[in-house]
Protein backbone atom coordinates (compact mmCIF):
# COMPACT_ATOMS: atom_id res chain seq x y z
CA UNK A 1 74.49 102.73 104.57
CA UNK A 2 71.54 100.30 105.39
CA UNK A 3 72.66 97.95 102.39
CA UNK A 4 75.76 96.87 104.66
CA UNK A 5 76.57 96.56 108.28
CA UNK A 6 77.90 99.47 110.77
CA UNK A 7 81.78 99.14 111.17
CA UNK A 8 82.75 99.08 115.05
CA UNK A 9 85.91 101.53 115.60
CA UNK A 10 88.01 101.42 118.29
CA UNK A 11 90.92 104.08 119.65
CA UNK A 12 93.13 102.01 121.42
CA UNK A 13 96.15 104.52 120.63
CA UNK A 14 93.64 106.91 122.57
CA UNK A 15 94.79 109.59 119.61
CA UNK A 16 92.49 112.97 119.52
CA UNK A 17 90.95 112.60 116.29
CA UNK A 18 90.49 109.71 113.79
CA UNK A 19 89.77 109.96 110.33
CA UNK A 20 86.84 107.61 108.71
CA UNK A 21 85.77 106.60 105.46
CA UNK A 22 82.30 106.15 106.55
CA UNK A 23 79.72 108.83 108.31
CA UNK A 24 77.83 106.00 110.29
CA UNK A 25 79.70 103.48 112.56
CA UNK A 26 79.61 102.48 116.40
CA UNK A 27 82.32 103.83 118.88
CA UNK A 28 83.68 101.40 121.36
CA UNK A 29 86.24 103.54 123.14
CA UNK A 30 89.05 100.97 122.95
CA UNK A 31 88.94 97.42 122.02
CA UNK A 32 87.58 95.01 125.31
CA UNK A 33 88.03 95.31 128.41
CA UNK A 34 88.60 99.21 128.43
CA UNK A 35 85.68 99.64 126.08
CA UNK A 36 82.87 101.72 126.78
CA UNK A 37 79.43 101.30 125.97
CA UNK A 38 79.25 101.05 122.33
CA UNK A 39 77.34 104.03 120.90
CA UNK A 40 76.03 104.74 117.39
CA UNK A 41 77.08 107.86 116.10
CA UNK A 42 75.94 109.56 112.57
CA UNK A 43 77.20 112.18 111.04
CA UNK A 44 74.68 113.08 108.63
CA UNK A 45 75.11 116.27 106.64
CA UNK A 46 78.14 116.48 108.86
CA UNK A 47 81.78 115.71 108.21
CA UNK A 48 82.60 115.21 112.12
CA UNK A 49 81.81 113.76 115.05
CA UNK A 50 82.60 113.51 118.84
CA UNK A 51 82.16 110.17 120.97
CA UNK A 52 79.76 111.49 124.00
CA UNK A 53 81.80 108.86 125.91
CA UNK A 54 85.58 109.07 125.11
CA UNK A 55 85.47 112.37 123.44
CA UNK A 56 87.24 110.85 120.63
CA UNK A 57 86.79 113.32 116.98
CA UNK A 58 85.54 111.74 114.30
CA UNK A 59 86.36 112.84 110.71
CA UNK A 60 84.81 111.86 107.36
CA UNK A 61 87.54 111.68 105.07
CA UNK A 62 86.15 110.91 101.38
CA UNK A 63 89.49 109.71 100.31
CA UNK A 64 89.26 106.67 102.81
CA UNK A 65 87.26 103.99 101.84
CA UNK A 66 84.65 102.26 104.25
CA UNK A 67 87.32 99.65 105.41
CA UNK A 68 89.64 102.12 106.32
CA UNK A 69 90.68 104.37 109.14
CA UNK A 70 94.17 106.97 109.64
CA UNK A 71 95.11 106.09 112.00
CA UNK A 72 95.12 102.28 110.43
CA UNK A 73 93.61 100.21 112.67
CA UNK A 74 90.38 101.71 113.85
CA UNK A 75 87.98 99.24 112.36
CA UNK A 76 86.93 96.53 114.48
CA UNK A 77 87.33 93.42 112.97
CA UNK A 78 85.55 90.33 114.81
CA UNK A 79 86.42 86.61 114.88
CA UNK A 80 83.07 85.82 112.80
CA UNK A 81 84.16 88.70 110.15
CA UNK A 82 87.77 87.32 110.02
CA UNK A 83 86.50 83.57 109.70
CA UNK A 84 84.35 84.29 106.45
């Protein structure tokens, strides 16, 4: 994943689990100001993950691609990435 950058995702429907298309990414918690310190989580040979912070569950789903999220929504999109 080094040839692109690390998606931000973001639970703001503070759901138990969400389902990625990509195994490295940073948690935010929620989107600002009830974010928490955003973390980078890997899943390596892994196809889960929990957020140390907001115990979210992260799940690689190879069906998803790396723009995508279920539920929708969970990528972090920020005013520079919408702009281009």
């Amino acid at each position: 994943m080094a040839a692109s950058k690390i998606p931000n995702l973001a639970n703001d429907e503070g759901v138990e689990k969400i389902f990625v298309g990509v195994k490295e990414f940073q948690c935010m918690g929620a989107r600002s100001p009830f974010d928490h310190p955003h973390v980078y989580l890997d899943m390596g040979a892994d196809d889960q993950i929990l957020c140390p912070y907001c115990s979210t569950l992260f799940v690689h789903d190879k069906r998803l691609s790396p723009e995508a999220s279920d539920p929708p929504g969970a990528i972090v999109k920020f005013e520079e990435e919408t702009a281009a």
